[in-house]
PDB file of N, CA and C in Angstrom:
ATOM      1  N   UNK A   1     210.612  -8.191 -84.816  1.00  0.00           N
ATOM      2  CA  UNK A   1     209.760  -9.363 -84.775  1.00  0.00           C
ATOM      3  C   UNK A   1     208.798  -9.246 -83.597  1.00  0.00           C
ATOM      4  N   UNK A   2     207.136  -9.302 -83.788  1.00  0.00           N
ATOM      5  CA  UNK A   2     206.375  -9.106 -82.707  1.00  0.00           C
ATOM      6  C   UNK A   2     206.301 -10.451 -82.357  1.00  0.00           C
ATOM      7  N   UNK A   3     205.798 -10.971 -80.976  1.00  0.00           N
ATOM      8  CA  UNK A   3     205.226 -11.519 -80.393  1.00  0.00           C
ATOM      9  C   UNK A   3     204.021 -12.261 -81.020  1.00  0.00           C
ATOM     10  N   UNK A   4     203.511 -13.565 -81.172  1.00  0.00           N
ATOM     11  CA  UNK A   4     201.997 -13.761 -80.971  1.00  0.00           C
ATOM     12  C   UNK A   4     201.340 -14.073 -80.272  1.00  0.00           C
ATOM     13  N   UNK A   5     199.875 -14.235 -80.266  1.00  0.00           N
ATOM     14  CA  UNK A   5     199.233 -14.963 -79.089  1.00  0.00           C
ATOM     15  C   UNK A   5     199.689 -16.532 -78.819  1.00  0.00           C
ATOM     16  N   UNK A   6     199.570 -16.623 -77.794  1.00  0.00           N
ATOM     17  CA  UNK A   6     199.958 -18.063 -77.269  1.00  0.00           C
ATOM     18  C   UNK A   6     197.952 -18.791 -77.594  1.00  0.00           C
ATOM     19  N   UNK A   7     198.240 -19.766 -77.986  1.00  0.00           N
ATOM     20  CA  UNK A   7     196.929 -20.383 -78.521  1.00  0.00           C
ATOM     21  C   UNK A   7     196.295 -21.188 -77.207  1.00  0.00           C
ATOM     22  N   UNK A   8     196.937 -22.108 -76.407  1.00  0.00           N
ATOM     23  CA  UNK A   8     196.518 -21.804 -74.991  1.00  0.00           C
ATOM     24  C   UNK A   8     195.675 -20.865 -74.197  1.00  0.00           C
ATOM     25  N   UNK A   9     196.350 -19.711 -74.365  1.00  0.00           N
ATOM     26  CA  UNK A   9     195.776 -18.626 -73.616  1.00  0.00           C
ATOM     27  C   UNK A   9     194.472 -17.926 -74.270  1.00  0.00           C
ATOM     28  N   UNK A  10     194.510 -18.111 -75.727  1.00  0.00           N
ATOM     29  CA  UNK A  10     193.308 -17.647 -76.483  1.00  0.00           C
ATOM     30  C   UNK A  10     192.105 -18.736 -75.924  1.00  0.00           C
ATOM     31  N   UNK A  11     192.574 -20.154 -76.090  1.00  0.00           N
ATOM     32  CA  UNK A  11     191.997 -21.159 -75.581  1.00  0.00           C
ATOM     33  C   UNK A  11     191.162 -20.797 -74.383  1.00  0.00           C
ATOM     34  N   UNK A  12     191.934 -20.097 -73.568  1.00  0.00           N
ATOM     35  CA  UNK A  12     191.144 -20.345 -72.232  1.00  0.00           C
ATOM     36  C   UNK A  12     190.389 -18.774 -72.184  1.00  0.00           C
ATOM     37  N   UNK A  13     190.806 -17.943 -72.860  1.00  0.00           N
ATOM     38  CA  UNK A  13     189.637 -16.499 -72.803  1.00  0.00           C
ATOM     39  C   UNK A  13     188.836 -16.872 -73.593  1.00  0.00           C
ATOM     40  N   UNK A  14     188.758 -17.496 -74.469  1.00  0.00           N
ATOM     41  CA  UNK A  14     187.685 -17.925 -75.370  1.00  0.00           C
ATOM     42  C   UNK A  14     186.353 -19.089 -74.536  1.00  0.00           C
ATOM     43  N   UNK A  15     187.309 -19.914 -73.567  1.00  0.00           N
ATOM     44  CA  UNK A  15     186.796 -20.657 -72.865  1.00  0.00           C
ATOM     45  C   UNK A  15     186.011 -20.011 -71.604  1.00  0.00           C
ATOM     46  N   UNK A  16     186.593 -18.700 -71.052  1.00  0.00           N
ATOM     47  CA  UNK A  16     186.265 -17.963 -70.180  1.00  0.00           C
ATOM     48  C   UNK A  16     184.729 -17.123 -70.727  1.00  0.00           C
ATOM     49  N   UNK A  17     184.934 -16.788 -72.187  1.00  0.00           N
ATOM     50  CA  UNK A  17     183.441 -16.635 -72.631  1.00  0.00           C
ATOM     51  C   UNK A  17     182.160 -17.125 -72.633  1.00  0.00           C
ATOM     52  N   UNK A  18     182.734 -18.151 -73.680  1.00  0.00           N
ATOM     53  CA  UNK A  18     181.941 -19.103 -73.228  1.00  0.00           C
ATOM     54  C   UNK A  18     181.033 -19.633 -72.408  1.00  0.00           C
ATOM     55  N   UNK A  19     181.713 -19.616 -71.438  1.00  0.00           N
ATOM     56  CA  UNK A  19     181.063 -19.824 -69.711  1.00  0.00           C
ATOM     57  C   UNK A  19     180.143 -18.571 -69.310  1.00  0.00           C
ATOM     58  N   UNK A  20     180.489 -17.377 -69.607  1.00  0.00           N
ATOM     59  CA  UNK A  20     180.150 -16.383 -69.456  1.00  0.00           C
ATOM     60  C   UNK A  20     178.687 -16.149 -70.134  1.00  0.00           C
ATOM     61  N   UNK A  21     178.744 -16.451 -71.706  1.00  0.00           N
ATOM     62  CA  UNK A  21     177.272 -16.630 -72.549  1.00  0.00           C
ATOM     63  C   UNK A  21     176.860 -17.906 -71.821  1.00  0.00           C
ATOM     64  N   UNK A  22     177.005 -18.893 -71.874  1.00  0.00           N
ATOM     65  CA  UNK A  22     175.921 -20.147 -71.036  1.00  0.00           C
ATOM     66  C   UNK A  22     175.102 -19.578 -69.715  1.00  0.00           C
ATOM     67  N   UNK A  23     176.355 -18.478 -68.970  1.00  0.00           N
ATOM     68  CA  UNK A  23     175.409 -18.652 -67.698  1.00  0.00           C
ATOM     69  C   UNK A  23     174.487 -17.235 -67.977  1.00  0.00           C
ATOM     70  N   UNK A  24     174.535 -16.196 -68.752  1.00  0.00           N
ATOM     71  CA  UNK A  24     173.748 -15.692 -69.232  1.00  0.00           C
ATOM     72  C   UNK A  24     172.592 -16.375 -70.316  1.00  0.00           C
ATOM     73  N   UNK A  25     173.075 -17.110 -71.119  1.00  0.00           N
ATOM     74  CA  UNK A  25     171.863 -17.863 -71.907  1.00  0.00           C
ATOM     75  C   UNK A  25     170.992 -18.438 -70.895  1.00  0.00           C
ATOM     76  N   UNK A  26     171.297 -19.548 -69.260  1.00  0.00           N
ATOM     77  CA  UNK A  26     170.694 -20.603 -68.651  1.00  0.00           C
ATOM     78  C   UNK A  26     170.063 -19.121 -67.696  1.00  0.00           C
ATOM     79  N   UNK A  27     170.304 -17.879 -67.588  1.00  0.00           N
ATOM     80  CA  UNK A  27     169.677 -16.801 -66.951  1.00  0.00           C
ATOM     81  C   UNK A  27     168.026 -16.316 -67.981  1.00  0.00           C
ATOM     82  N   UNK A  28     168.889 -16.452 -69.283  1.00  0.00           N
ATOM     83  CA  UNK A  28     167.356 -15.637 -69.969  1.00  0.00           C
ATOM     84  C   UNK A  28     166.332 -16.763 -69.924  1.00  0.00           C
ATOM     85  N   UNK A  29     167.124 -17.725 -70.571  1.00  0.00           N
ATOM     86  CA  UNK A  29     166.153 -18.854 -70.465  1.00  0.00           C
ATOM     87  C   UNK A  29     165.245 -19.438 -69.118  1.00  0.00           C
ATOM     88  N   UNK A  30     165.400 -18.616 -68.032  1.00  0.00           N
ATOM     89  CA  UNK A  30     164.632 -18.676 -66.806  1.00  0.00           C
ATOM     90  C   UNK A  30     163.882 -17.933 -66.187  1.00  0.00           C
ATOM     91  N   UNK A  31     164.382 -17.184 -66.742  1.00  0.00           N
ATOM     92  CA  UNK A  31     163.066 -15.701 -67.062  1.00  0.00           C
ATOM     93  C   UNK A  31     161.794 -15.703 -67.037  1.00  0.00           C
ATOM     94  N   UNK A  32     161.208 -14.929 -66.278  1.00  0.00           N
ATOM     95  CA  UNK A  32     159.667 -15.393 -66.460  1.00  0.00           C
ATOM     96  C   UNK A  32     159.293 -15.027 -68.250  1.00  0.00           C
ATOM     97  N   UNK A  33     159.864 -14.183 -68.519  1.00  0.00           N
ATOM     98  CA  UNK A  33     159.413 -13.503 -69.607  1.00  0.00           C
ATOM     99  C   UNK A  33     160.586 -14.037 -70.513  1.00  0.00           C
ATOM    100  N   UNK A  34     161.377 -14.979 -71.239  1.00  0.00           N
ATOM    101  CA  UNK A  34     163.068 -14.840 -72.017  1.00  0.00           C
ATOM    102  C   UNK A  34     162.671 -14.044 -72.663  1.00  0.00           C
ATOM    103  N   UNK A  35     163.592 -12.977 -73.476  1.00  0.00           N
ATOM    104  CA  UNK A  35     163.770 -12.085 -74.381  1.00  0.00           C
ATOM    105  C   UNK A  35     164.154 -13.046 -75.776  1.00  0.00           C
ATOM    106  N   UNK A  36     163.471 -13.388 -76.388  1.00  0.00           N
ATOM    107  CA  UNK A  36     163.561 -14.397 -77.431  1.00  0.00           C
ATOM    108  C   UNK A  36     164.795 -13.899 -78.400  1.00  0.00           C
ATOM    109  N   UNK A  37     164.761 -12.612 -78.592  1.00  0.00           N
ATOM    110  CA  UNK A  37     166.060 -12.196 -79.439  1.00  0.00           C
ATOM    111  C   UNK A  37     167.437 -12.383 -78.805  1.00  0.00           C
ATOM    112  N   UNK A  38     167.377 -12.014 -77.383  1.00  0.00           N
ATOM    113  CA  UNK A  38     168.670 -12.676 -76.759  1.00  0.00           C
ATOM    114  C   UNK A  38     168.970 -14.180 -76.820  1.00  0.00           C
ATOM    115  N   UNK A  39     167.957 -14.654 -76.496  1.00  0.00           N
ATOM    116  CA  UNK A  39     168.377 -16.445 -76.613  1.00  0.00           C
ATOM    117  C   UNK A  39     169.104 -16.788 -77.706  1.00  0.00           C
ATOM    118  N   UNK A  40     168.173 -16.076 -78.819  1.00  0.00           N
ATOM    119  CA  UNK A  40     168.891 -16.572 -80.478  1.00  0.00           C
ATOM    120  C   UNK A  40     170.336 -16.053 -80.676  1.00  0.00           C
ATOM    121  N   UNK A  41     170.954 -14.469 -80.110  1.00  0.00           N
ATOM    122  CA  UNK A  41     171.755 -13.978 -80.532  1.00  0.00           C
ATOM    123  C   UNK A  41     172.774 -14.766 -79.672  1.00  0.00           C
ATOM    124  N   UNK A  42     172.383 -15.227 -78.423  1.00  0.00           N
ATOM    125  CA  UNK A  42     173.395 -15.739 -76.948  1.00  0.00           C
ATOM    126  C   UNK A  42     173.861 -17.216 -77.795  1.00  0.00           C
ATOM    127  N   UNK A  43     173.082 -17.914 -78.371  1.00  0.00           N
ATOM    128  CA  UNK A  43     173.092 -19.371 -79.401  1.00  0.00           C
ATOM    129  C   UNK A  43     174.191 -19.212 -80.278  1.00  0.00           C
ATOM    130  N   UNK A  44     174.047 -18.181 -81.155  1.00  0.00           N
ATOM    131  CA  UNK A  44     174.684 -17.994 -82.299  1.00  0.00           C
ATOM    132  C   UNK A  44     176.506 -17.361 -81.856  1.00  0.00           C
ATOM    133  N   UNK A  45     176.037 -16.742 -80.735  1.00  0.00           N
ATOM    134  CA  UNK A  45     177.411 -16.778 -79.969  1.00  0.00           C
ATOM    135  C   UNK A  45     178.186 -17.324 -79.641  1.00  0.00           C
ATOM    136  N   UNK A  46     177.520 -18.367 -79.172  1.00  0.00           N
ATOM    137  CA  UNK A  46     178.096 -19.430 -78.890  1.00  0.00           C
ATOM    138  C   UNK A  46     178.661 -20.765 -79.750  1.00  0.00           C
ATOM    139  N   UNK A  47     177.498 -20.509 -80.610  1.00  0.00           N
ATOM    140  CA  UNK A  47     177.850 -21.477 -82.022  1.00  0.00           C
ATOM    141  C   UNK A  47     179.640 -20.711 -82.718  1.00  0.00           C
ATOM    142  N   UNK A  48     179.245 -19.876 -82.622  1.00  0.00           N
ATOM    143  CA  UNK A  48     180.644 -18.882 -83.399  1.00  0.00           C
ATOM    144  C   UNK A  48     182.243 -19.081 -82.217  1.00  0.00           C
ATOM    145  N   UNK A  49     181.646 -18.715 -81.044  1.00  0.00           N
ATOM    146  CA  UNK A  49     182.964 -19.611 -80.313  1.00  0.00           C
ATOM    147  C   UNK A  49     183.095 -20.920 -80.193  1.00  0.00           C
ATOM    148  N   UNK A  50     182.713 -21.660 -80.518  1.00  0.00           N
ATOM    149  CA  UNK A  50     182.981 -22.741 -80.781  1.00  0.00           C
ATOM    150  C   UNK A  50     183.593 -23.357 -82.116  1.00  0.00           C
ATOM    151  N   UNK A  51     183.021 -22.771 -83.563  1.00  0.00           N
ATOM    152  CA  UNK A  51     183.799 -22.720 -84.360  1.00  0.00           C
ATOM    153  C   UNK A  51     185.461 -22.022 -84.063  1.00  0.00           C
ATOM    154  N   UNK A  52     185.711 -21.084 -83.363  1.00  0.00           N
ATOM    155  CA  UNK A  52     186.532 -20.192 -83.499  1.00  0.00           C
ATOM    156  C   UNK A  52     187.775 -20.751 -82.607  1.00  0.00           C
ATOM    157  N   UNK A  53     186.745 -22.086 -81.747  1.00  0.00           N
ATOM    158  CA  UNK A  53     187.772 -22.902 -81.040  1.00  0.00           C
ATOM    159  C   UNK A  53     188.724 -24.200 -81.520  1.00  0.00           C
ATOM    160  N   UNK A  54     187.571 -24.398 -82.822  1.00  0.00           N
ATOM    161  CA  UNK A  54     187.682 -25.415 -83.469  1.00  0.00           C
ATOM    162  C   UNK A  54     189.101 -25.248 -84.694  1.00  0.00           C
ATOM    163  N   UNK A  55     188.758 -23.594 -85.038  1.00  0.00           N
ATOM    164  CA  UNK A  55     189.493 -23.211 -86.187  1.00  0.00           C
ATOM    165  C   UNK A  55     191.481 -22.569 -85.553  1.00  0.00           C
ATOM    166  N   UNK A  56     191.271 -22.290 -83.941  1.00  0.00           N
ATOM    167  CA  UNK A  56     192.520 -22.747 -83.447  1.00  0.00           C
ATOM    168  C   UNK A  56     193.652 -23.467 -83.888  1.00  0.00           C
ATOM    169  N   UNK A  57     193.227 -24.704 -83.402  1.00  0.00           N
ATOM    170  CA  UNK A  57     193.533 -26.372 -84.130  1.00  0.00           C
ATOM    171  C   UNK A  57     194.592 -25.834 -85.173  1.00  0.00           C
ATOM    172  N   UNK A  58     194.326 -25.483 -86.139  1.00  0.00           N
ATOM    173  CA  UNK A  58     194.575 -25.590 -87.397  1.00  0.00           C
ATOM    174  C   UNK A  58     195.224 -24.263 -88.140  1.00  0.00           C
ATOM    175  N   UNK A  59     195.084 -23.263 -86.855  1.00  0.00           N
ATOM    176  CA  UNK A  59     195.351 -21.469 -87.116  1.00  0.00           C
ATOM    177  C   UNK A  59     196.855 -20.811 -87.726  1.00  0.00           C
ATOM    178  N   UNK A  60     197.170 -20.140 -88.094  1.00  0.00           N
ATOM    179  CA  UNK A  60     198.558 -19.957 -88.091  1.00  0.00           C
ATOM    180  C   UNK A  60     198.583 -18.796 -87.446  1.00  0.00           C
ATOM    181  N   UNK A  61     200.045 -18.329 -86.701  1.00  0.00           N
ATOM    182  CA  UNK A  61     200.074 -17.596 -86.176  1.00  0.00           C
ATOM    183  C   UNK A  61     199.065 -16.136 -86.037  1.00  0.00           C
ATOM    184  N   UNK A  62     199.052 -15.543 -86.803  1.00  0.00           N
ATOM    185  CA  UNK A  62     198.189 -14.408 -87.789  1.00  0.00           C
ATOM    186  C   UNK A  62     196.943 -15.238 -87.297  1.00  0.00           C
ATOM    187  N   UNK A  63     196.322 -15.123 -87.858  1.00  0.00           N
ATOM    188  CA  UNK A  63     194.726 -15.800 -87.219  1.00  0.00           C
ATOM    189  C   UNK A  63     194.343 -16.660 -85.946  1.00  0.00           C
ATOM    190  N   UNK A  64     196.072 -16.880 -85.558  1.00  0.00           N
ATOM    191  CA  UNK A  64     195.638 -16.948 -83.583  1.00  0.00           C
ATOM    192  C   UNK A  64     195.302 -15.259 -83.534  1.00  0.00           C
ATOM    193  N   UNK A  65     196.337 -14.840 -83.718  1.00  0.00           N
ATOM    194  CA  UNK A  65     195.998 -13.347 -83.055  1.00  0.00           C
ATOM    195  C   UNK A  65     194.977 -12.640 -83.671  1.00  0.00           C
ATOM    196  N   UNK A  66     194.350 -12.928 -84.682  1.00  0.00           N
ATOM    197  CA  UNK A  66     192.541 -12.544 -85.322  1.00  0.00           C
ATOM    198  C   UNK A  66     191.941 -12.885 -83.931  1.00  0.00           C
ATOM    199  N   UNK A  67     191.921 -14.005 -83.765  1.00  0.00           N
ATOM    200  CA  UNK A  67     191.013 -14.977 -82.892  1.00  0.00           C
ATOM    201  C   UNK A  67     191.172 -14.452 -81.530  1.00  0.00           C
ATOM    202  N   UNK A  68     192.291 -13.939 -80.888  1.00  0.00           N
ATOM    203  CA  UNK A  68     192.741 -13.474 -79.644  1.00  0.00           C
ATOM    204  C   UNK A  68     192.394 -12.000 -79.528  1.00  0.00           C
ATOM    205  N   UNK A  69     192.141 -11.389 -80.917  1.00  0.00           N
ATOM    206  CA  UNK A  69     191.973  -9.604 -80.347  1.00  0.00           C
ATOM    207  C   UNK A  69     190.452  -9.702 -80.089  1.00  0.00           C
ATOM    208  N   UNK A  70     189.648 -10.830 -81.113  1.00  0.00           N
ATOM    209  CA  UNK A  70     188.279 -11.072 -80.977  1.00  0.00           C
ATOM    210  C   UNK A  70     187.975 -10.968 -78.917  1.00  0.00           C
ATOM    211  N   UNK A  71     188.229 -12.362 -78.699  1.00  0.00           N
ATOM    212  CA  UNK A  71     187.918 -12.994 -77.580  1.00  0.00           C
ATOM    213  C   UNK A  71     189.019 -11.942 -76.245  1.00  0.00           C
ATOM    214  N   UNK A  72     189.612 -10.771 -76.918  1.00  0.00           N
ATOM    215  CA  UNK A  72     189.933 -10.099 -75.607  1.00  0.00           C
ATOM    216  C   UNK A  72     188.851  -8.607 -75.982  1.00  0.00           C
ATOM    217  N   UNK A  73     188.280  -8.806 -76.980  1.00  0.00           N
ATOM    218  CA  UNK A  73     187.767  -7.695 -77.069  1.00  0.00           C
ATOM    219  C   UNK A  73     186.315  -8.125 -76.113  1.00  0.00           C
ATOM    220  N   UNK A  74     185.568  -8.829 -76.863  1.00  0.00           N
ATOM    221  CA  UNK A  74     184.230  -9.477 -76.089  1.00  0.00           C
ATOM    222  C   UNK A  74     184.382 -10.163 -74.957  1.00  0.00           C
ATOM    223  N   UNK A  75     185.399 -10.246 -73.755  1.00  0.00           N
ATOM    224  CA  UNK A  75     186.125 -10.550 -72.394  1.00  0.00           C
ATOM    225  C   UNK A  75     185.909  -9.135 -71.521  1.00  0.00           C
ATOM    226  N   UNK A  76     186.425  -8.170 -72.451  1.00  0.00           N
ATOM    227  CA  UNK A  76     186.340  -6.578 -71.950  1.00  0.00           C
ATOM    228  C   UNK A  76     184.796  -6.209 -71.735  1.00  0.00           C
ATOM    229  N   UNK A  77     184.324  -6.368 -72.689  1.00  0.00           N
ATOM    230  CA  UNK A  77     182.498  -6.204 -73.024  1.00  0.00           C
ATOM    231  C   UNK A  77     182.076  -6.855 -71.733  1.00  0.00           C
ATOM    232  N   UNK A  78     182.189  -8.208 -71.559  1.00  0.00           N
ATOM    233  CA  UNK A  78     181.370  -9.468 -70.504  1.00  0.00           C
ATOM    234  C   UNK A  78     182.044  -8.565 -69.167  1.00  0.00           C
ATOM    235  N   UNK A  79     183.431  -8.228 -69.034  1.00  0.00           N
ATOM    236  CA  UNK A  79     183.588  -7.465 -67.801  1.00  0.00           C
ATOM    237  C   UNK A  79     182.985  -6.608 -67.243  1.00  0.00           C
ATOM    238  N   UNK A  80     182.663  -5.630 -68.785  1.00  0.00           N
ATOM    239  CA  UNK A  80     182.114  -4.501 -68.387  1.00  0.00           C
ATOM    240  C   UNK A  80     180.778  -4.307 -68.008  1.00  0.00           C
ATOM    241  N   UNK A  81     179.732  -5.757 -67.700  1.00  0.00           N
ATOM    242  CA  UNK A  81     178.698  -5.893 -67.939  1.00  0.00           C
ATOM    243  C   UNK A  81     178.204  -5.623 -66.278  1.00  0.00           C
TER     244      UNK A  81
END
């Protein structure tokens, strides 16, 4: 029997993103120049974690841990930035 994600903890790396695209979105968006394709893609990012926070709620085990390999994968990415 494996382990799953604790939905809490997805909660808060997901939440840790989050934060992560805003203060990059409130960066392009101050730009002398914004990169208009980033704004839209940084939006839609954000629109999608937010669904993905929403769909938590309601997840069963199995699709916490969809939701948790997501938000540790793109956590690794924002680190690596």
């Amino acid at each position: 029997m494996s382990e799953h994600a604790n939905p809490l903890a997805v909660q808060q790396t997901a939440q840790d993103v989050i934060n992560a695209y805003t203060t990059q979105l409130m960066k392009e968006r101050s730009a002398p120049v914004p990169d208009a394709a980033r704004v839209e893609w940084l939006k839609a990012e954000l629109a999608a974690c937010g669904a993905d926070l929403q769909a938590l709620d309601d997840a069963d085990p199995d699709e916490v841990d969809e939701i948790a390999a997501r938000y540790a994968a793109r956590a690794q990415a924002l680190n690596g930035q």
